[in-house]
Protein backbone atom coordinates (compact mmCIF):
# COMPACT_ATOMS: atom_id res chain seq x y z
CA UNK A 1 -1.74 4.81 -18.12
CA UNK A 2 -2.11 1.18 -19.00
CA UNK A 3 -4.66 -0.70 -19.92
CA UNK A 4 -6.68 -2.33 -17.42
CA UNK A 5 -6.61 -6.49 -16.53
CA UNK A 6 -9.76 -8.32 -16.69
CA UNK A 7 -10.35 -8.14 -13.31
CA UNK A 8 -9.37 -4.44 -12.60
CA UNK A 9 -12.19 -3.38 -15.69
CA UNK A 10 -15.02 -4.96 -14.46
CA UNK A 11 -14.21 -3.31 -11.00
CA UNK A 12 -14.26 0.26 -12.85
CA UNK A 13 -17.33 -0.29 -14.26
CA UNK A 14 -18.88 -1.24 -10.72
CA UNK A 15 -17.53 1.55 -9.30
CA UNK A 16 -19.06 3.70 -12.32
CA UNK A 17 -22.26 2.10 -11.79
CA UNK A 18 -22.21 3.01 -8.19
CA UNK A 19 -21.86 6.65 -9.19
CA UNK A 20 -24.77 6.86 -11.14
CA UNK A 21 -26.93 4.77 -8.75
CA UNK A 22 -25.50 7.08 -5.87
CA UNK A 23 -27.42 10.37 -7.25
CA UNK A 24 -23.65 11.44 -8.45
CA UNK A 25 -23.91 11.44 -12.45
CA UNK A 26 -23.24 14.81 -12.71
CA UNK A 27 -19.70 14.22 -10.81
CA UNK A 28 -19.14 10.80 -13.13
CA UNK A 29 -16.02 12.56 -14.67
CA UNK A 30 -14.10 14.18 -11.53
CA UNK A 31 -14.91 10.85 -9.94
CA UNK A 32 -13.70 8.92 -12.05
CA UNK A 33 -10.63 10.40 -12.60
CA UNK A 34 -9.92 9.87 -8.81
CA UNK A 35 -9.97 6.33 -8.99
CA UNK A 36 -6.71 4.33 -8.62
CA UNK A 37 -5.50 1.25 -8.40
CA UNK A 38 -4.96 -0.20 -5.03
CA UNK A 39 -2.97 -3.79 -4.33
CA UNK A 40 -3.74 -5.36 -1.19
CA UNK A 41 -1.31 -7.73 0.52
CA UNK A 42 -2.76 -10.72 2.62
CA UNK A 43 -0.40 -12.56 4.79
CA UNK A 44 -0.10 -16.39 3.84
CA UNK A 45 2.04 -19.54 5.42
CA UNK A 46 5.27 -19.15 3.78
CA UNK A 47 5.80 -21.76 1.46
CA UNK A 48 9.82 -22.56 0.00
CA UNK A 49 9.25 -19.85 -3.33
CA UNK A 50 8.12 -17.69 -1.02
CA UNK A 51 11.55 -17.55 1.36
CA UNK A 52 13.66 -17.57 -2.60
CA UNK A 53 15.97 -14.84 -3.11
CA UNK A 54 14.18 -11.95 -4.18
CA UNK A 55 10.55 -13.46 -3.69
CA UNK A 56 8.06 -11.16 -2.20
CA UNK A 57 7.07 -11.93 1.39
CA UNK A 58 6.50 -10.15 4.95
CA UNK A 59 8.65 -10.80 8.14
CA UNK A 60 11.61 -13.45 7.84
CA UNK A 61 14.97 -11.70 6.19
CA UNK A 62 15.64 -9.71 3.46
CA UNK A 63 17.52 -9.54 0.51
CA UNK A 64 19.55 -6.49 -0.17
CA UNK A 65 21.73 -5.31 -2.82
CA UNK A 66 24.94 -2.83 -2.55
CA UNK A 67 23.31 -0.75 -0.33
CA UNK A 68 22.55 -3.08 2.24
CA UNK A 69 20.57 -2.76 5.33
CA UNK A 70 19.65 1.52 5.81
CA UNK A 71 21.44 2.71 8.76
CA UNK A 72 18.86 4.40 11.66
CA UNK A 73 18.86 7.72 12.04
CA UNK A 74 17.68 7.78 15.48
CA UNK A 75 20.34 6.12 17.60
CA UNK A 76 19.74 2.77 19.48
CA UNK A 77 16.34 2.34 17.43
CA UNK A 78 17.82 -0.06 14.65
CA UNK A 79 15.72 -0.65 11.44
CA UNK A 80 13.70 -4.11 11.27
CA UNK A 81 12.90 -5.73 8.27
CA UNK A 82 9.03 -5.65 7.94
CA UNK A 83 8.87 -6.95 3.67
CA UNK A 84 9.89 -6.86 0.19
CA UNK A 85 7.90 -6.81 -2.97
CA UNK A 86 8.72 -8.27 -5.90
CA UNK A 87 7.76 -5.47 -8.64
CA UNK A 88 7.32 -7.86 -11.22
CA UNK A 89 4.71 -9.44 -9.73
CA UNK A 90 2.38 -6.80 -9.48
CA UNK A 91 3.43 -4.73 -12.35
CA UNK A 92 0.27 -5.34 -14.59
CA UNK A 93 -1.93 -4.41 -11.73
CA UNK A 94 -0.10 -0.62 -11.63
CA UNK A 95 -2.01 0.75 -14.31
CA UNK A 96 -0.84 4.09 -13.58
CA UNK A 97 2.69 3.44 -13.78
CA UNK A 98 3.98 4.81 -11.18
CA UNK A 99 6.25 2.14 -9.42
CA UNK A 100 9.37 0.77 -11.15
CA UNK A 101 8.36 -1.87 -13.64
CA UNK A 102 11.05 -4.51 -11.94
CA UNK A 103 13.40 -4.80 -8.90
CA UNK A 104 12.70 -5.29 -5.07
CA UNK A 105 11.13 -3.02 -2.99
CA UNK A 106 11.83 -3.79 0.39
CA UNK A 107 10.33 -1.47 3.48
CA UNK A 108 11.94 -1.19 7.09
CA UNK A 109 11.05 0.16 10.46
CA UNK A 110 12.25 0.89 13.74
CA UNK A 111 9.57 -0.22 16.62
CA UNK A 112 7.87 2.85 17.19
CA UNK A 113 7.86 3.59 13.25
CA UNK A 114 9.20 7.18 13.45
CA UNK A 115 11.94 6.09 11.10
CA UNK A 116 10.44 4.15 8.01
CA UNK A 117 12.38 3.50 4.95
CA UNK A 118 11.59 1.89 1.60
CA UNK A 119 13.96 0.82 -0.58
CA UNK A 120 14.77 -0.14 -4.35
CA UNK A 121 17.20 -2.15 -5.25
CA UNK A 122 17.14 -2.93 -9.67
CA UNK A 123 17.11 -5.83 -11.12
CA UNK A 124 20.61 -5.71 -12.15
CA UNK A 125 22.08 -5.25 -8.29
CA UNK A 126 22.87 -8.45 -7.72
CA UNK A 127 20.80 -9.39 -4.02
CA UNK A 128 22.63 -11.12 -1.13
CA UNK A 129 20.66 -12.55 1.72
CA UNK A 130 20.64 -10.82 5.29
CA UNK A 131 20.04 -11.84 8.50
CA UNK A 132 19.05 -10.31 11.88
CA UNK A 133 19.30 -11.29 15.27
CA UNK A 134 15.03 -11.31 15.76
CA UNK A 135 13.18 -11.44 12.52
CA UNK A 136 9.68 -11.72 12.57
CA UNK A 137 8.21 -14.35 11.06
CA UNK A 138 8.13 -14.90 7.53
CA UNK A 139 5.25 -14.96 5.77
CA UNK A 140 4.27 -15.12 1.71
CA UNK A 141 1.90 -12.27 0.64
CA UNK A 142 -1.27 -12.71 -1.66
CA UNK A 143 -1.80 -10.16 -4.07
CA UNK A 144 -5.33 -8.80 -4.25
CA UNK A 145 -5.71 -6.51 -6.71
CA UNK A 146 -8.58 -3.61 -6.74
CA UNK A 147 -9.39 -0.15 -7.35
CA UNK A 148 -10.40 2.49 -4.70
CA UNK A 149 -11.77 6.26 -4.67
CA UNK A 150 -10.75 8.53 -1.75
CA UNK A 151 -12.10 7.90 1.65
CA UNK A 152 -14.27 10.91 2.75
CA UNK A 153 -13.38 13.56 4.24
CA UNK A 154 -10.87 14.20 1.61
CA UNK A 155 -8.85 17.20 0.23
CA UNK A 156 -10.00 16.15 -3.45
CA UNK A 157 -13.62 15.44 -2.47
CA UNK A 158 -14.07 19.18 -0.72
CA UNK A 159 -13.09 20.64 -4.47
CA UNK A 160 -15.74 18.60 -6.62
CA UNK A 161 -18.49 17.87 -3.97
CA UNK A 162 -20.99 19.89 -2.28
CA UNK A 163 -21.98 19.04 1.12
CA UNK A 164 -25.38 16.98 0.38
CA UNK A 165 -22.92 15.43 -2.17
CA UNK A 166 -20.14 14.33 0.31
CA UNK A 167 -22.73 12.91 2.01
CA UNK A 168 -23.74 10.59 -0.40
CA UNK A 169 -20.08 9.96 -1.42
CA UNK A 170 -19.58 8.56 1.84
CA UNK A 171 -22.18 5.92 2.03
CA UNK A 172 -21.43 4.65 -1.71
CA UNK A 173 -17.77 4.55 -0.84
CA UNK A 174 -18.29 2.90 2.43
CA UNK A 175 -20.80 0.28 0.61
CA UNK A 176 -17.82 -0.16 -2.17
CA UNK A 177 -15.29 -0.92 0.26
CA UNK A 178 -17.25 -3.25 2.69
CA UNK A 179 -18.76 -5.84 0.05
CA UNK A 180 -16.60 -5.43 -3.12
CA UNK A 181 -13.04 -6.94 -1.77
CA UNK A 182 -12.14 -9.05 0.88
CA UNK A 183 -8.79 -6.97 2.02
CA UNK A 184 -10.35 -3.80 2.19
CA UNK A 185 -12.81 -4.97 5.39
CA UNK A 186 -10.07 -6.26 7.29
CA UNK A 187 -9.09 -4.99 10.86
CA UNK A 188 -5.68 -4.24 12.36
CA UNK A 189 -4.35 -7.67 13.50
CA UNK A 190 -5.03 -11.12 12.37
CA UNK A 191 -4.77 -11.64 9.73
CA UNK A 192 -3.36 -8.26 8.88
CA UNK A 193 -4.21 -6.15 6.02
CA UNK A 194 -1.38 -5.03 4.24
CA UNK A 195 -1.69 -2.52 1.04
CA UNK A 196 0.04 -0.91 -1.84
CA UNK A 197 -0.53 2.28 -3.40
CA UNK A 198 -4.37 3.68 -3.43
CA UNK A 199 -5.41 6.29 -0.70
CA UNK A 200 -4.71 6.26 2.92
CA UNK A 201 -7.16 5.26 5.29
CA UNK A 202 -5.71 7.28 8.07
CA UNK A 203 -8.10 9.18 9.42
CA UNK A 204 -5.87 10.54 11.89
CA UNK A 205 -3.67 12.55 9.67
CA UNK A 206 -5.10 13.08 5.97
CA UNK A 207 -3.79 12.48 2.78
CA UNK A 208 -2.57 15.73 1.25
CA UNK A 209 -3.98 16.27 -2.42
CA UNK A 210 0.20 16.62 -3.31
CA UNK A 211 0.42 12.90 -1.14
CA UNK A 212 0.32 9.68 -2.40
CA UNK A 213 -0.39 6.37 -0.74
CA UNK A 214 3.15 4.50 -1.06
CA UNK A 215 2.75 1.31 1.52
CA UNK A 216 0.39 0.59 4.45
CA UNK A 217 1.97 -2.39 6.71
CA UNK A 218 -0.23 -3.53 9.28
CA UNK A 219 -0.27 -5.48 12.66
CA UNK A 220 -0.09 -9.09 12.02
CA UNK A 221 -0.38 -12.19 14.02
CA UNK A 222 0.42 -14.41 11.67
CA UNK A 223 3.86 -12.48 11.14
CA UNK A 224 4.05 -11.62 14.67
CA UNK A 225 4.32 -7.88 14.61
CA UNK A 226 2.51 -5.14 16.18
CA UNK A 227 2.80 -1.81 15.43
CA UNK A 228 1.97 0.81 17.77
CA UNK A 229 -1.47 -0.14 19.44
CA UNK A 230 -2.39 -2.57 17.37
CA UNK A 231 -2.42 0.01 14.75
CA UNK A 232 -1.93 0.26 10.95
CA UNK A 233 0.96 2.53 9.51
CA UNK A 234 0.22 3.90 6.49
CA UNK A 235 3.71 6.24 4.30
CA UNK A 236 3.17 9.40 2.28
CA UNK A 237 5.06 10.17 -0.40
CA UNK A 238 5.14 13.54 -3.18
CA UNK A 239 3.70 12.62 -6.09
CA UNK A 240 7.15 13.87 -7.96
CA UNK A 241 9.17 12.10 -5.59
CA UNK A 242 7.14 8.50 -6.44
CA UNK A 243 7.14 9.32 -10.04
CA UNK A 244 11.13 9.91 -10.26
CA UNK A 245 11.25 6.32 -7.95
CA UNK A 246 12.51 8.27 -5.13
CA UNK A 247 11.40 7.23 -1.81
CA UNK A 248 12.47 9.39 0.39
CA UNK A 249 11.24 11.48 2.54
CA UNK A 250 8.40 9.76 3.75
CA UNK A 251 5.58 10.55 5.95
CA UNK A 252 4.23 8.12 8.37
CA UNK A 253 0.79 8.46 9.93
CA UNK A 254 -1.14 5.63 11.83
């Protein structure tokens, strides 16, 4: 684990703070071990660096290396290109090192998102530009970085908390997330709220405890997509799988 940035520090100390203020000193250790770096993605007017050849950005076309665009594998749903993230941008902000440090990640979809891939391509595949016949449109992406605790219920909550507890959990997390970032109160749409690694907030179908939160793309007017109702989809990888930079399988849930 890496040191924290400035800006990720002061945000563990709030959230240890909130613990003790919370009535939950006595769970200050298995809470705080729980916490993890979260890196939320905020849609932006494209600007020229921003359309560059590897540059991070949502919508628009990718660039791909040897392995070009992933081939569906549900026939007559083809892939679209939804964004790529340059790792080297947010590489200090991953203190728990469990993306590549460098390269392009780039994430695809077919429209009803039962076929999601993400991609890495290294820094040393050379990247050739792509083009479709519909992209959406291209967008830059702000980086917001934070750090987040599980969203109750939760698999790792039911082992360290007891009921009164959870309870109390739930309001200090739900106080956390509403007032200490901007990207974390955003709803499905515009202006879209896009987010890398941290905890799912699905609460449709839960994070397993042997999950991790890979990418959540969102509904976005300002990129002109729309996923599902409106809806958020958030992919679940194995922790061994993320760690070994394998990304696939993945599980989707909205």
């Amino acid at each position: 684990m890496k040191t924290d940035p400035p800006e990720l520090a002061r945000q563990r100390a709030n959230i240890l703070n909130a613990i003790d203020a919370a009535d939950l000193s006595k769970q200050r250790t298995a809470l705080a071990a729980l916490i993890k770096p979260v890196i939320g993605l905020s849609a932006c007017k494209a600007k020229k660096a921003d359309l560059a050849s590897g540059a991070t950005r949502l919508g628009g076309n990718p660039d791909l290396g040897k392995r070009g665009w992933p081939k569906p594998t549900i026939a007559d749903q083809p892939l679209l290109f939804v964004m790529q993230i340059q790792l080297a941008d947010i590489t200090r902000f991953d203190v728990d090192q469990v993306l590549p440090a460098s390269g392009l990640l780039s994430l695809f979809s077919d429209t009803y998102c039962d076929d999601v891939r993400v991609i890495h391509t290294p820094t040393d595949d050379s990247l050739e530009p792509h083009t479709s016949d519909d992209p959406f449109t291209a967008c830059g992406l702000d980086f917001e970085p934070g750090l987040m605790l599980p969203i109750a219920p939760s698999p790792w909550l039911d082992r360290e908390l007891s009921p009164d507890e959870t309870e109390r959990y739930a309001n200090l997390d739900y106080a956390w997330r509403t007032t200490e970032t901007r990207w974390q109160r955003a709803s499905a749409g515009d202006p879209g709220y896009h987010q890398l690694l941290g905890y799912s907030g699905s609460d449709v179908d839960l994070q397993g405890a042997d999950e991790a939160a890979l990418i959540a793309f969102d509904s976005d007017d300002r990129a002109t997509m729309s996923w599902g109702d409106v809806q958020r989809v958030w992919t679940l990888i194995s922790h061994e799988r993320l760690r070994a930079g394998q990304f696939d399988p993945l599980r989707v849930t909205l």
